[in-house]
C-alpha atoms as a PDB file:
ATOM      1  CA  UNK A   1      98.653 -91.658 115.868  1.00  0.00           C
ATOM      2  CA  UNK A   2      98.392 -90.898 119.469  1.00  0.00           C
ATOM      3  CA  UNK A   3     101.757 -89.439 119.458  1.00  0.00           C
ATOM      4  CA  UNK A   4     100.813 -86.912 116.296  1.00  0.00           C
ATOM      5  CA  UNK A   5      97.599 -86.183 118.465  1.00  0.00           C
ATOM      6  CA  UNK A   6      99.884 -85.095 121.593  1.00  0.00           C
ATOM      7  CA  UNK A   7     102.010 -82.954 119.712  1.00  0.00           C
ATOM      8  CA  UNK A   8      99.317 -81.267 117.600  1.00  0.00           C
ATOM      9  CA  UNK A   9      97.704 -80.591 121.167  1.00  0.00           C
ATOM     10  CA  UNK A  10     100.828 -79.241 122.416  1.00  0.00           C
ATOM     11  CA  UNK A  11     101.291 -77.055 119.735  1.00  0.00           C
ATOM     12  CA  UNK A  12      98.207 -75.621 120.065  1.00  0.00           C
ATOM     13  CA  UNK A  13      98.587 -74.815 123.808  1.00  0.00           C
ATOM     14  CA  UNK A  14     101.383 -73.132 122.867  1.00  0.00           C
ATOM     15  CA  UNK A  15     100.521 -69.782 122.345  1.00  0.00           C
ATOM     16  CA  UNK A  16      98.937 -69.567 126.226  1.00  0.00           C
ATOM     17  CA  UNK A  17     102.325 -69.498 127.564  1.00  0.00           C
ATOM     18  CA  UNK A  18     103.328 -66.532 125.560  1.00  0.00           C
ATOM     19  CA  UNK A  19     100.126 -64.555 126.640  1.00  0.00           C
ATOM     20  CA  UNK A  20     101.966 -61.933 128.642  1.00  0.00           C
ATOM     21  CA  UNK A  21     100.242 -62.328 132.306  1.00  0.00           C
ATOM     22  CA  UNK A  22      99.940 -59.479 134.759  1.00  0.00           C
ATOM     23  CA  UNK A  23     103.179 -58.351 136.179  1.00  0.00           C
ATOM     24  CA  UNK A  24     104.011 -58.983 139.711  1.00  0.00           C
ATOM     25  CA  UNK A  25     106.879 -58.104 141.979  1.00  0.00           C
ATOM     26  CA  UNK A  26     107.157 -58.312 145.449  1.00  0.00           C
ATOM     27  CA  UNK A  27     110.108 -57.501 148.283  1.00  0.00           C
ATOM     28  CA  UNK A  28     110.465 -57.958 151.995  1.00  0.00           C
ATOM     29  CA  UNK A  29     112.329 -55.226 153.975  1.00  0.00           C
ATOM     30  CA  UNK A  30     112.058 -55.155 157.692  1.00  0.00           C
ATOM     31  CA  UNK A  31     109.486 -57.430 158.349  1.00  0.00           C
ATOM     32  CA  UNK A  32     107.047 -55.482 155.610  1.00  0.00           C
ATOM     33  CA  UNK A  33     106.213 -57.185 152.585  1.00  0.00           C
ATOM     34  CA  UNK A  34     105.740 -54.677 149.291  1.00  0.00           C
ATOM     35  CA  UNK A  35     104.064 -56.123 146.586  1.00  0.00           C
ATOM     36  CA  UNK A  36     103.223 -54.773 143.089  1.00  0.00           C
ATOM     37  CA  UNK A  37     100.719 -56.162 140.637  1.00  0.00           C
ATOM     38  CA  UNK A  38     100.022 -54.486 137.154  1.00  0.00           C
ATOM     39  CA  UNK A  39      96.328 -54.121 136.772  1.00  0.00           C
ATOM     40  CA  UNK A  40      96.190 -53.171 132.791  1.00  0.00           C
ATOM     41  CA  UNK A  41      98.306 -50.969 131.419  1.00  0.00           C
ATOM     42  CA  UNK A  42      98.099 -47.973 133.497  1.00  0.00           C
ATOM     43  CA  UNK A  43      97.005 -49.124 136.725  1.00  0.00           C
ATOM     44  CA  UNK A  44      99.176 -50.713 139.602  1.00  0.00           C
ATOM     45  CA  UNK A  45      98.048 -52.000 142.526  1.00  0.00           C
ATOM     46  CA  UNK A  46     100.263 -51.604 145.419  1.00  0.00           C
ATOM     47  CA  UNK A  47     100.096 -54.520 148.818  1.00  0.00           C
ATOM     48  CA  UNK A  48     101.811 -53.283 151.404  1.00  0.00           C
ATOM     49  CA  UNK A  49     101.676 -56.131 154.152  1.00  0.00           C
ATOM     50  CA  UNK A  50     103.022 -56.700 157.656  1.00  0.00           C
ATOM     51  CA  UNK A  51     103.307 -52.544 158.185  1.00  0.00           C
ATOM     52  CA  UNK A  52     102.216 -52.820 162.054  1.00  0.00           C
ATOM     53  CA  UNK A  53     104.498 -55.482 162.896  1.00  0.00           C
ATOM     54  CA  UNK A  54     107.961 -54.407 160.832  1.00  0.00           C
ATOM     55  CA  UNK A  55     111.618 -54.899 162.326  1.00  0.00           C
ATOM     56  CA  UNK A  56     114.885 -52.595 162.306  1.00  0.00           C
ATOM     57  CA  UNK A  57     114.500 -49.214 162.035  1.00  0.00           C
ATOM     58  CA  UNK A  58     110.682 -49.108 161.396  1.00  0.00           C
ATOM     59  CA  UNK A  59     109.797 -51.035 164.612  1.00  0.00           C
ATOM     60  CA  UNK A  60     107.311 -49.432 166.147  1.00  0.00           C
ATOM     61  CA  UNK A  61     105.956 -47.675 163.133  1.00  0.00           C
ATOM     62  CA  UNK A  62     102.075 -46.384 163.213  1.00  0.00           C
ATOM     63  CA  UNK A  63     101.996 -44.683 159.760  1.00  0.00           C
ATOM     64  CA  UNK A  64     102.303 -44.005 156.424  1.00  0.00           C
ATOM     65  CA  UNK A  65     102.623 -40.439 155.383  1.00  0.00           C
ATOM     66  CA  UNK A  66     104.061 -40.783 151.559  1.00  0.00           C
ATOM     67  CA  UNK A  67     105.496 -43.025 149.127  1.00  0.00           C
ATOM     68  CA  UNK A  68     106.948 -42.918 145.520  1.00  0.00           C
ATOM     69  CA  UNK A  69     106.749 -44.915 142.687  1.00  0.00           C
ATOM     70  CA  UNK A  70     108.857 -44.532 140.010  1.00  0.00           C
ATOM     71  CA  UNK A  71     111.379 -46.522 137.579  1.00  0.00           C
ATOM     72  CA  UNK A  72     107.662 -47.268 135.413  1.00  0.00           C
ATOM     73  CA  UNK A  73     108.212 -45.090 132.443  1.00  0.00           C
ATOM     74  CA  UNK A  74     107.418 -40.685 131.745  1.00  0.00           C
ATOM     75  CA  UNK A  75     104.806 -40.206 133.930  1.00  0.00           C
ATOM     76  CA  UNK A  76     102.688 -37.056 133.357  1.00  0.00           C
ATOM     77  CA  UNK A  77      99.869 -37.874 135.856  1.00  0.00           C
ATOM     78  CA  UNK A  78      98.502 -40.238 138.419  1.00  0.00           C
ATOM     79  CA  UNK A  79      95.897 -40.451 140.724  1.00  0.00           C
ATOM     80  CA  UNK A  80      95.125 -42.492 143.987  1.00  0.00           C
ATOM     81  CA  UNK A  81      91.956 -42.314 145.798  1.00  0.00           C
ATOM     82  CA  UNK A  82      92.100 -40.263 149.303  1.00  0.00           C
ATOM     83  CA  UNK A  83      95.692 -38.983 148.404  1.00  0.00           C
ATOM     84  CA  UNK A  84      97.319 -35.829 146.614  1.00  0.00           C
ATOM     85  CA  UNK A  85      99.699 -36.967 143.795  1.00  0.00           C
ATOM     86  CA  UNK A  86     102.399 -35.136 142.826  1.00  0.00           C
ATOM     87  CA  UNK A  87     104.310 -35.812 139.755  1.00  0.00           C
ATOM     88  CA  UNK A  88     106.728 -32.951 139.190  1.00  0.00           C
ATOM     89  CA  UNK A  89     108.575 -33.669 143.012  1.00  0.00           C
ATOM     90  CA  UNK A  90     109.619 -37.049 144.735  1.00  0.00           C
ATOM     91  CA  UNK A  91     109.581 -38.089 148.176  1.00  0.00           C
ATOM     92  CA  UNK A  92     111.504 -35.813 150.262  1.00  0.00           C
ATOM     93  CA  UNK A  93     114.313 -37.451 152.186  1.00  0.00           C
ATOM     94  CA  UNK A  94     115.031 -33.940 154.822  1.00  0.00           C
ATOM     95  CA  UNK A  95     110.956 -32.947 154.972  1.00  0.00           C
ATOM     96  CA  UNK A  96     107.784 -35.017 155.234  1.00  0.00           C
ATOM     97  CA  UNK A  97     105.930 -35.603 151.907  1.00  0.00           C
ATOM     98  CA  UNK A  98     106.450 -34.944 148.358  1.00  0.00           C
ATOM     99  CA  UNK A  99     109.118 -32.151 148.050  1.00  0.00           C
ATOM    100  CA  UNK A 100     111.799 -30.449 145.824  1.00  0.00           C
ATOM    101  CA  UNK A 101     114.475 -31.587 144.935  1.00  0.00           C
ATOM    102  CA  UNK A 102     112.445 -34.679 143.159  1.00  0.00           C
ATOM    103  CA  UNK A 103     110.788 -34.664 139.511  1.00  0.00           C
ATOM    104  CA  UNK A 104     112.313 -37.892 138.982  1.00  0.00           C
ATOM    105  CA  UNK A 105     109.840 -39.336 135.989  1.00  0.00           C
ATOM    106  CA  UNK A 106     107.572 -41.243 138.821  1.00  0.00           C
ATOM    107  CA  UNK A 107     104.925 -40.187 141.135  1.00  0.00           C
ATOM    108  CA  UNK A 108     105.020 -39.183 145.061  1.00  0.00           C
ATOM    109  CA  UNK A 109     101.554 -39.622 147.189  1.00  0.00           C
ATOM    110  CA  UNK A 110     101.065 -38.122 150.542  1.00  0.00           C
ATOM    111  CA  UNK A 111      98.287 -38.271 153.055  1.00  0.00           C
ATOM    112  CA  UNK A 112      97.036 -35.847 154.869  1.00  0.00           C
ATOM    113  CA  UNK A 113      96.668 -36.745 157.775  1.00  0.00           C
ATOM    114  CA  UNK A 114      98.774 -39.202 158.341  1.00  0.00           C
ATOM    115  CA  UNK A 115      97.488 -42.687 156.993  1.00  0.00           C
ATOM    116  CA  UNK A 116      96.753 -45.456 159.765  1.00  0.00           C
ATOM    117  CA  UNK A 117      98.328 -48.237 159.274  1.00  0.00           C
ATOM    118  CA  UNK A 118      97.055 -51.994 158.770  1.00  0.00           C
ATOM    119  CA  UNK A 119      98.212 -55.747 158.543  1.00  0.00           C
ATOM    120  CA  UNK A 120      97.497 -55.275 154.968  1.00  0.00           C
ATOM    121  CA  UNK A 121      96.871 -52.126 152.625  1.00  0.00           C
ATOM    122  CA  UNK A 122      96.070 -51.993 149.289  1.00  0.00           C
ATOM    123  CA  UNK A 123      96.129 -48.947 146.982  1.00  0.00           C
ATOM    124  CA  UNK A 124      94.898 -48.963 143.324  1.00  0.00           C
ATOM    125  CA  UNK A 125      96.600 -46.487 141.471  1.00  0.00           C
ATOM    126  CA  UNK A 126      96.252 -44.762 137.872  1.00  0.00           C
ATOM    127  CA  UNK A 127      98.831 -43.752 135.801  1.00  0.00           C
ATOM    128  CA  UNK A 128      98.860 -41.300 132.853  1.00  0.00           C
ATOM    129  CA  UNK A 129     102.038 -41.111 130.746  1.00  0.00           C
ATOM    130  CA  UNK A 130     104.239 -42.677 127.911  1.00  0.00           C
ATOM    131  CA  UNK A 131     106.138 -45.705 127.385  1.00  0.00           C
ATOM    132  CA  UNK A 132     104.425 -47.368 131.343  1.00  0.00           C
ATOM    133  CA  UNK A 133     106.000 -49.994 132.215  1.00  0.00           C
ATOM    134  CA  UNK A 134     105.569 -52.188 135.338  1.00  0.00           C
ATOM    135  CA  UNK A 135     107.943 -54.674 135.328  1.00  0.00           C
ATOM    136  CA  UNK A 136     110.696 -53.525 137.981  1.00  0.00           C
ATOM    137  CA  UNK A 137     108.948 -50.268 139.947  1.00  0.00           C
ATOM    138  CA  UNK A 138     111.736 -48.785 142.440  1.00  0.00           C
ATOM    139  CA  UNK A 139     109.184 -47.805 145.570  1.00  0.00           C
ATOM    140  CA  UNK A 140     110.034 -45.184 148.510  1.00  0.00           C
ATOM    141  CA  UNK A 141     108.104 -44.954 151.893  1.00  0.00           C
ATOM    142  CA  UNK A 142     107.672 -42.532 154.558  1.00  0.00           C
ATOM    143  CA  UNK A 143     106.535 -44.560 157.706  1.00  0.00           C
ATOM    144  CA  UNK A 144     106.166 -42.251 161.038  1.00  0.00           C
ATOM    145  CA  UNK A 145     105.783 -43.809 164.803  1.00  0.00           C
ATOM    146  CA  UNK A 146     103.290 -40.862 165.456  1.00  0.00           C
ATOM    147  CA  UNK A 147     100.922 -39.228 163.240  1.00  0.00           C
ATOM    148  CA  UNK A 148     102.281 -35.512 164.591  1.00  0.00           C
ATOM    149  CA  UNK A 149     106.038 -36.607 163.456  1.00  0.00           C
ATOM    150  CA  UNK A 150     107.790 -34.102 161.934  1.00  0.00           C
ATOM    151  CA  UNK A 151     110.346 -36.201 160.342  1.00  0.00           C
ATOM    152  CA  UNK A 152     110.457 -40.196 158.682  1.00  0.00           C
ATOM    153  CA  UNK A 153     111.534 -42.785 161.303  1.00  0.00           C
ATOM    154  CA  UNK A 154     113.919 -45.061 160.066  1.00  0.00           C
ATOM    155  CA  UNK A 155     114.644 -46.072 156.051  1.00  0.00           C
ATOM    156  CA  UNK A 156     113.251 -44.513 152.834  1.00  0.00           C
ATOM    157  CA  UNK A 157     113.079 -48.146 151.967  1.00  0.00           C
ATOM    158  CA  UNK A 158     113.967 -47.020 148.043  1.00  0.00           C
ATOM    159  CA  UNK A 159     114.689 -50.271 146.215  1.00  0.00           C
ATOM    160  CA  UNK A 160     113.280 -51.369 142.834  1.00  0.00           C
ATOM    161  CA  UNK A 161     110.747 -54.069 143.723  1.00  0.00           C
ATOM    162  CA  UNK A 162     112.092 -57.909 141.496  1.00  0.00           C
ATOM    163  CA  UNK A 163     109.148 -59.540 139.260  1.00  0.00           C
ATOM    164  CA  UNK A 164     108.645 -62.711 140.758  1.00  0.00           C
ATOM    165  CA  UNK A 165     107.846 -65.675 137.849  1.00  0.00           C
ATOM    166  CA  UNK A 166     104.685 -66.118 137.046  1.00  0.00           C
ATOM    167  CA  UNK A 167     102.617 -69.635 138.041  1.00  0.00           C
ATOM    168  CA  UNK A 168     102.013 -70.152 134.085  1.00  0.00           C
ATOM    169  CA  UNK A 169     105.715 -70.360 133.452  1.00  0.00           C
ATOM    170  CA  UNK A 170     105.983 -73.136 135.865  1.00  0.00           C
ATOM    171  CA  UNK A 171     103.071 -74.875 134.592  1.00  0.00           C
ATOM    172  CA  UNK A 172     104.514 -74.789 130.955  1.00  0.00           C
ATOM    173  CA  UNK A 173     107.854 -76.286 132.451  1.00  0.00           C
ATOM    174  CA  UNK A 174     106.057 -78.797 133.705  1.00  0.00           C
ATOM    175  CA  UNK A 175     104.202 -79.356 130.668  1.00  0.00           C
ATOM    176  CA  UNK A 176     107.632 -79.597 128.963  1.00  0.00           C
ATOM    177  CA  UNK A 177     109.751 -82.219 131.304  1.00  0.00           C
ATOM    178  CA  UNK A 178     107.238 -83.862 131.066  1.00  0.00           C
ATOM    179  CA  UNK A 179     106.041 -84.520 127.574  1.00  0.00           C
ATOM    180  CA  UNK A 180     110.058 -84.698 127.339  1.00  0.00           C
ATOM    181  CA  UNK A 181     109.851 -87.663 130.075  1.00  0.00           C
ATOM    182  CA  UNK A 182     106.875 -89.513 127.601  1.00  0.00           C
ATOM    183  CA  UNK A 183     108.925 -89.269 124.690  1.00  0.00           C
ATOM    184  CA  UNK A 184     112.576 -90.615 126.063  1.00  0.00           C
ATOM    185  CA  UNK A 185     110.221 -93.292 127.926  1.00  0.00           C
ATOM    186  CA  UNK A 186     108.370 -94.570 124.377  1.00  0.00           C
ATOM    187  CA  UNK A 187     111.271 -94.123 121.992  1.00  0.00           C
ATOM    188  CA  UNK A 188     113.229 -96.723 124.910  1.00  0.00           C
ATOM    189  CA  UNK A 189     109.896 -99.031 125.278  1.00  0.00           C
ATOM    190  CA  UNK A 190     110.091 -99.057 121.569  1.00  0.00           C
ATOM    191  CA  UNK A 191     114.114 -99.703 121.126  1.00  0.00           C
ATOM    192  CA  UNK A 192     113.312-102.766 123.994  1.00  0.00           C
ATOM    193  CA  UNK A 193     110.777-104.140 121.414  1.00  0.00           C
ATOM    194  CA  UNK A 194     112.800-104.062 118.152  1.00  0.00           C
ATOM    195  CA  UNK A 195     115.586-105.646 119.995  1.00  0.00           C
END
């Protein structure tokens, strides 16, 4: 009876671990930590962490003057508090900003001036468009030493940023093995007592 009680339980747990959670990604690159966590279905937030201490070619780095998102799906807009958004050009790699050539189906932000940067930034941004899709967002950046630069120091950075697995998916492993466990543990208890 206890047995048909577990089960039954499990079964009805079930369906939590196929509630699709928030997607997160995250990537280190020079000391700087990018992480990416889908807010609802148009909105990412962006974490951009350990900026003012970062290694290789961005040591030394003071600011943030644009980045690009793209890889998420056909975007037609998007907006980010404090920043112009540009959808029809990406991030330049020759010039400072968002600048042709570009229009890769994504969305470049620049700030004017220069944005300051801090052990951790966070940016809440809206996206307008078809078929969004966070799961693996490829993410340029345009750090600068100075906020007068007239040109990027060091990498574009331009990677697409990995999903990392989701605490629920480990808990429902864990769930597994281990109800597993129970069940090779009885069905030997009870093959020790019929023998």
């Amino acid at each position: 009876m206890k047995l048909r009680k577990l089960v039954l339980a499990l079964i009805a747990a079930a369906p939590m671990a196929f509630v699709t959670p928030a997607t997160a990604n995250t990537l280190t690159y020079q000391g700087v930590t990018f992480e990416t966590l889908a807010v609802d279905s148009d909105t990412l937030m962006l974490n951009i962490i350990n900026a003012t201490v970062a290694t290789g070619d961005w040591a030394g780095v003071g600011f943030l003057k644009a980045f690009e998102i793209k890889g998420i799906g056909d975007v037609t807009s998007a907006s980010l508090a404090g920043w112009t958004a540009n959808v029809a050009n990406g991030l330049s790699a020759s010039a400072l900003g968002c600048a042709p050539p570009g229009g890769t189906p994504g969305a470049c932000f620049s700030s004017s001036p220069a944005f300051a940067l801090s052990p951790l930034m966070s940016f809440t941004i809206d996206f307008g468009g078809t078929n969004l899709n966070f799961d693996a967002p490829h993410l340029k950046v345009q750090f600068l030493t100075n906020y007068n630069d007239t040109s990027k120091t060091g990498s574009l950075l331009s990677q697409t940023i990995p999903a990392i697995p989701e605490p629920e998916i480990y808990a429902m492993m864990a769930v597994g093995l281990g109800f597993l466990g129970w069940a090779v543990r009885r069905k030997r208890v009870a093959e020790a007592v019929a023998a």
